[in-house]
N, C-alpha and C. Protein backbone atom coordinates (compact mmCIF):
# COMPACT_ATOMS: atom_id res chain seq x y z
N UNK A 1 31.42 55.07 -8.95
CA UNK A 1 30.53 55.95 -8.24
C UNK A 1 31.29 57.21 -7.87
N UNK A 2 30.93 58.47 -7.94
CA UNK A 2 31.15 59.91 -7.80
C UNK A 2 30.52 60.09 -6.36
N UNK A 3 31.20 60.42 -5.77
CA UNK A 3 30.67 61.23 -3.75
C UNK A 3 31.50 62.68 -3.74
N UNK A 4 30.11 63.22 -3.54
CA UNK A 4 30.76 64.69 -3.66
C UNK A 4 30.31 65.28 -1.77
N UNK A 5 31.01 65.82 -1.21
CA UNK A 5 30.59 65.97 -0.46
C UNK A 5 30.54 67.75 0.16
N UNK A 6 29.47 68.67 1.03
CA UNK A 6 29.16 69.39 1.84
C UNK A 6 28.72 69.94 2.93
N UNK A 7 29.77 70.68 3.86
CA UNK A 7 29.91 70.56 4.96
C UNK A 7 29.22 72.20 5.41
N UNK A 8 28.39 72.02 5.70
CA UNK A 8 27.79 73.71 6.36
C UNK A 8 27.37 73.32 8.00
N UNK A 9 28.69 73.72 8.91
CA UNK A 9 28.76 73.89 10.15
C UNK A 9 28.66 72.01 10.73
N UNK A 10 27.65 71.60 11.23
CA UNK A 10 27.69 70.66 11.84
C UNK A 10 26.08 69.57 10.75
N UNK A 11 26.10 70.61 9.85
CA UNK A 11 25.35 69.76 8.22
C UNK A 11 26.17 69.28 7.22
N UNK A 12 26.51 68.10 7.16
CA UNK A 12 26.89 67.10 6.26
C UNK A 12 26.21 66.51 5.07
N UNK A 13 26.36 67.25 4.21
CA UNK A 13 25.36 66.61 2.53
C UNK A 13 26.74 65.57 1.58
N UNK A 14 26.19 64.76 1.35
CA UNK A 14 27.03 63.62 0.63
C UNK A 14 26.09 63.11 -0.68
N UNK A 15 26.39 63.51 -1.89
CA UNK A 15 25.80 63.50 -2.86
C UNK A 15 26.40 62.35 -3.66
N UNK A 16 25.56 61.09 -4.30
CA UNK A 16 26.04 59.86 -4.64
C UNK A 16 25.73 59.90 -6.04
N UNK A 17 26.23 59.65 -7.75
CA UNK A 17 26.06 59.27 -8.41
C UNK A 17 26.84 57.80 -8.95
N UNK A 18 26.19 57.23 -9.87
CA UNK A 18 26.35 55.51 -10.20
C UNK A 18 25.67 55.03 -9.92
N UNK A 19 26.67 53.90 -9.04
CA UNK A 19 26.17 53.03 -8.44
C UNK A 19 26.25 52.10 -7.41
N UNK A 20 25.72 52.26 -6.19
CA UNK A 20 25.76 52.00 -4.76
C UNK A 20 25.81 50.42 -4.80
N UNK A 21 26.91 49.41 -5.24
CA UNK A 21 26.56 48.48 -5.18
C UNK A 21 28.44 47.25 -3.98
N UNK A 22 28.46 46.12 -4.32
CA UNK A 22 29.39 45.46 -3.66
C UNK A 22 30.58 46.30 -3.75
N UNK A 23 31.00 46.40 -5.24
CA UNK A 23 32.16 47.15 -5.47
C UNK A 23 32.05 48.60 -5.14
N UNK A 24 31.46 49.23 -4.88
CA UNK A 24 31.70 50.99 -4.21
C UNK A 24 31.09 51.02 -2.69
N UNK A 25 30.86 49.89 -2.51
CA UNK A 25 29.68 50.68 -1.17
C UNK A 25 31.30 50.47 0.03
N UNK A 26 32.33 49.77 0.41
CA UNK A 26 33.29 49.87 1.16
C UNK A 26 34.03 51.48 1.12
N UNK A 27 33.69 51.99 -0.40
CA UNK A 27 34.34 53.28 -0.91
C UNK A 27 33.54 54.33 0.33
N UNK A 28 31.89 54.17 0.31
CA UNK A 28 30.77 54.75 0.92
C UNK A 28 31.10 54.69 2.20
N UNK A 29 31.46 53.92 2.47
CA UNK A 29 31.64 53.88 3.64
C UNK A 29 32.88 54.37 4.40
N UNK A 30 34.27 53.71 3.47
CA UNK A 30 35.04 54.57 4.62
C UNK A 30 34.98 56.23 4.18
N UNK A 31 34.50 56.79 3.32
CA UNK A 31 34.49 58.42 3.26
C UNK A 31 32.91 58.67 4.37
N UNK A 32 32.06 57.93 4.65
CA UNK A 32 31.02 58.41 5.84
C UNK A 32 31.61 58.40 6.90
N UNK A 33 32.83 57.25 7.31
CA UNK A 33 33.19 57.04 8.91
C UNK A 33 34.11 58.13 8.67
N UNK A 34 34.67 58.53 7.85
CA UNK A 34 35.43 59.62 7.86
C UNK A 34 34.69 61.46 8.08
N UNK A 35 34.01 61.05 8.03
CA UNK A 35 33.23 62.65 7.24
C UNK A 35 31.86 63.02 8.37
N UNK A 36 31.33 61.60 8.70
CA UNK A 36 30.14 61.94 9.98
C UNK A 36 30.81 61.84 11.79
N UNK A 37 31.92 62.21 12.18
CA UNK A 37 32.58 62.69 13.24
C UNK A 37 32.30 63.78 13.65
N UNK A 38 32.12 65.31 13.38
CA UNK A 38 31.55 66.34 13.57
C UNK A 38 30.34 66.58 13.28
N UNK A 39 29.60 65.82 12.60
CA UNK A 39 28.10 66.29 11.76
C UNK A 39 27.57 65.48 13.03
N UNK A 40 26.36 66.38 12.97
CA UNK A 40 24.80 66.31 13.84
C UNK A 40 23.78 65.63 12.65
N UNK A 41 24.00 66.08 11.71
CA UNK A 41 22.99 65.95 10.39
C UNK A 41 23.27 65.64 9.04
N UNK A 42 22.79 64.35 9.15
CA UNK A 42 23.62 63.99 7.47
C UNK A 42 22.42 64.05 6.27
N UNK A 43 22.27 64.38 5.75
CA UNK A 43 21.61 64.10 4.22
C UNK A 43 22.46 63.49 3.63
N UNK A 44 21.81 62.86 3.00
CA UNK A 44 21.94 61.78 1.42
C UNK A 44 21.58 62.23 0.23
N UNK A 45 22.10 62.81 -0.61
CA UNK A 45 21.14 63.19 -2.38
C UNK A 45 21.02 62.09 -3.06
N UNK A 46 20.27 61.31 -3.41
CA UNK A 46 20.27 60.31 -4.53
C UNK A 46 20.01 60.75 -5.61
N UNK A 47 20.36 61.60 -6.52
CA UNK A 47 19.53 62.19 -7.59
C UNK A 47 20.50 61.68 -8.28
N UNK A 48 21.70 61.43 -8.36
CA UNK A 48 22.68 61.07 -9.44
C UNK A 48 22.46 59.13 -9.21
N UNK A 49 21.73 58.60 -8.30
CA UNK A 49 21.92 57.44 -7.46
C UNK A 49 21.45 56.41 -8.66
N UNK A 50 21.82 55.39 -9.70
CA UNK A 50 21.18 54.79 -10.70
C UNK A 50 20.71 53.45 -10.09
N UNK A 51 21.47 52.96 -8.55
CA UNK A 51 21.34 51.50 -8.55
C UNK A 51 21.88 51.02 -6.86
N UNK A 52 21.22 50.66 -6.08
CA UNK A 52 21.35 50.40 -4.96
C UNK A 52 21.57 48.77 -4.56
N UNK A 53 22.66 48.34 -3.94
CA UNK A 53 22.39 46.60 -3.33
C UNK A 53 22.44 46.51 -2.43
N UNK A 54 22.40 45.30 -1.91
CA UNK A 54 22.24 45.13 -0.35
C UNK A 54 23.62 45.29 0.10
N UNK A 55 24.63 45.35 -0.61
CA UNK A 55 25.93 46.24 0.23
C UNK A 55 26.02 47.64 0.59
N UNK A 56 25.05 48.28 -0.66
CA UNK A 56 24.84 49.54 -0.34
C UNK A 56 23.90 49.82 0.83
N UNK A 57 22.90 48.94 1.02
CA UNK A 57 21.63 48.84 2.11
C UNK A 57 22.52 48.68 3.12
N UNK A 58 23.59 47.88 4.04
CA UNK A 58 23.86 48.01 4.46
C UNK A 58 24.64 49.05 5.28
N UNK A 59 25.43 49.57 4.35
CA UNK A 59 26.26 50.77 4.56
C UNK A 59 24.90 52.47 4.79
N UNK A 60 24.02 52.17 4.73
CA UNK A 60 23.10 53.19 4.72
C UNK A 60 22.66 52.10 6.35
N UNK A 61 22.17 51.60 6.58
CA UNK A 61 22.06 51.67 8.21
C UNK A 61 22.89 51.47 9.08
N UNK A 62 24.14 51.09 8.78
CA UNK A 62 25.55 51.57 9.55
C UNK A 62 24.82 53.31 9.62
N UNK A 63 25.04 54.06 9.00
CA UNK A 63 25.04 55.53 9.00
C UNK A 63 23.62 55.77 9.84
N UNK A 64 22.80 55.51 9.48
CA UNK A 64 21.37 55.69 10.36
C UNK A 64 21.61 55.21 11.72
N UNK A 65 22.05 54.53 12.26
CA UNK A 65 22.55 53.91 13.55
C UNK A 65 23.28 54.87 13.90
N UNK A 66 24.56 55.49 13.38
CA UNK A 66 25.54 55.88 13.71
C UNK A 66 24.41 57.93 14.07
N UNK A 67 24.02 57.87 12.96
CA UNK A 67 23.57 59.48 13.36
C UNK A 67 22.62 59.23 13.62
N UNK A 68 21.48 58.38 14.33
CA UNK A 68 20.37 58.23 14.96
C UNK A 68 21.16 58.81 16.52
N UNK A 69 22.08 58.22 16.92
CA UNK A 69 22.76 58.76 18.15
C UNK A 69 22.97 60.40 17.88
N UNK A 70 23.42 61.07 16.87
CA UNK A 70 24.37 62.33 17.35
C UNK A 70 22.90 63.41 16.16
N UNK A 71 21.39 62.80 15.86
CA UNK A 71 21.11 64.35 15.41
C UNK A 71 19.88 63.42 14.24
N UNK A 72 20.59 63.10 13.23
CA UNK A 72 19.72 62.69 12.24
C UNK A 72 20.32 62.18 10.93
N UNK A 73 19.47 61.47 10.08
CA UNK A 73 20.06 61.40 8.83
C UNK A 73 18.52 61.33 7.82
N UNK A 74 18.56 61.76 6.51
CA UNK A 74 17.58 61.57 5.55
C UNK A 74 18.25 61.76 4.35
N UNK A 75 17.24 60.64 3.89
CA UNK A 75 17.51 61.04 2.24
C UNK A 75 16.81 61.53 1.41
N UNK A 76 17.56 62.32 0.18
CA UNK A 76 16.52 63.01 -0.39
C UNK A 76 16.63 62.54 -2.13
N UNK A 77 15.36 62.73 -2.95
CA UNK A 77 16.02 62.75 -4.28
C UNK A 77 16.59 61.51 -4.63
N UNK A 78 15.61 60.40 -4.35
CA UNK A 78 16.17 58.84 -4.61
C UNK A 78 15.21 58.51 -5.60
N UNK A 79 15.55 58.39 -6.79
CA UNK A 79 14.49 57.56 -7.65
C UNK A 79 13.84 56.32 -7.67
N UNK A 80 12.95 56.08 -8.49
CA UNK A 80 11.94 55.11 -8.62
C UNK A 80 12.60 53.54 -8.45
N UNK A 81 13.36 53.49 -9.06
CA UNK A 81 14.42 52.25 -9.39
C UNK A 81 14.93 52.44 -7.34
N UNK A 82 15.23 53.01 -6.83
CA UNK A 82 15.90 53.01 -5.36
C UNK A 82 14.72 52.93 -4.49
N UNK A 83 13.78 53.39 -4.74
CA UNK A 83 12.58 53.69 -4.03
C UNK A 83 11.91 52.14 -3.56
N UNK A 84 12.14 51.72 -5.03
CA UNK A 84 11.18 50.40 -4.85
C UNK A 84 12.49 49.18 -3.77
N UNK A 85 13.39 49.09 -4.05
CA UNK A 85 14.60 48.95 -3.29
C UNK A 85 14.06 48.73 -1.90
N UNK A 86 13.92 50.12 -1.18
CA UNK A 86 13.55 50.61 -0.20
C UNK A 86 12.34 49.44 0.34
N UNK A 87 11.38 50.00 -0.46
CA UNK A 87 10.37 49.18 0.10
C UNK A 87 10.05 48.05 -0.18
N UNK A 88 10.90 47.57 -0.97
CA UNK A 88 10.80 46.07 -1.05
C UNK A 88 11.25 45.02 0.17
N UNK A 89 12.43 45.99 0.73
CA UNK A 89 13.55 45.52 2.17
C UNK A 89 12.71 45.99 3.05
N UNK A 90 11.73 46.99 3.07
CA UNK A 90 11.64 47.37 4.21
C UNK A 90 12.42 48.88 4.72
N UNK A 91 13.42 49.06 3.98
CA UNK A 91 13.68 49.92 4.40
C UNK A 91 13.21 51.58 4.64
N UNK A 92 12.17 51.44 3.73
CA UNK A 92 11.63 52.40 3.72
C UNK A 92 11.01 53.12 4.89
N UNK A 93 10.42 51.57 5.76
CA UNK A 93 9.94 52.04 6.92
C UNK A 93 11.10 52.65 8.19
N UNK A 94 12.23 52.36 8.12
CA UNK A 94 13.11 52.28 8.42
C UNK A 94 14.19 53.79 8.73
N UNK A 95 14.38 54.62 7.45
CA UNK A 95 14.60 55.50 6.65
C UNK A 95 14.05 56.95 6.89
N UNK A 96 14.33 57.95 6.75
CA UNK A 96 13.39 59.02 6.86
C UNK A 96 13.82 59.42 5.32
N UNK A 97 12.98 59.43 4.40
CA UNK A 97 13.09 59.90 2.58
C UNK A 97 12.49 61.26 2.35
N UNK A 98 12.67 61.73 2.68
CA UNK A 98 12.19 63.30 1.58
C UNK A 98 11.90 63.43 0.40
């Protein structure tokens, strides 16, 4: 998995291609606990995103928890294959998706 990340002031964009699964999502995570300390506002891009698991599900509401306190978080640009993901868990309701 590729994490590219952009920082404009106290806006945090973290752009994910691959795949969000057991083996990368610890990767996801320690570069978010690293990177959402100053940010108010995180976006998510899923547009490169091919494949989401429940390690990755997890590590996405660690972050929603974490910036539900300091501003916000959404994702944007998650495909069909992630989408259904979403609402299959529930998470969708959960989530703010753009």
């Amino acid at each position: 998995m590729k994490i590219t990340k952009i920082e404009n002031g106290a806006a945090l964009t973290v752009g994910l291609e691959g795949r969000l699964d057991t083996t990368t999502a610890p990767e996801l995570e320690k570069e978010l606990g690293a990177s959402m300390g100053d940010a108010s506002e995180l976006t998510l891009d899923f547009a490169g995103l091919e494949y989401i698991s429940s390690a990755g599900l997890r590590v996405l509401l660690s972050a929603h928890k974490t910036m539900s306190k300091k501003g916000g978080m959404k994702i944007v640009n998650a495909n069909e294959i992630v989408m259904e993901v979403f609402d299959v868990t529930g998470f969708a309701d959960i989530l703010t998706i753009a």
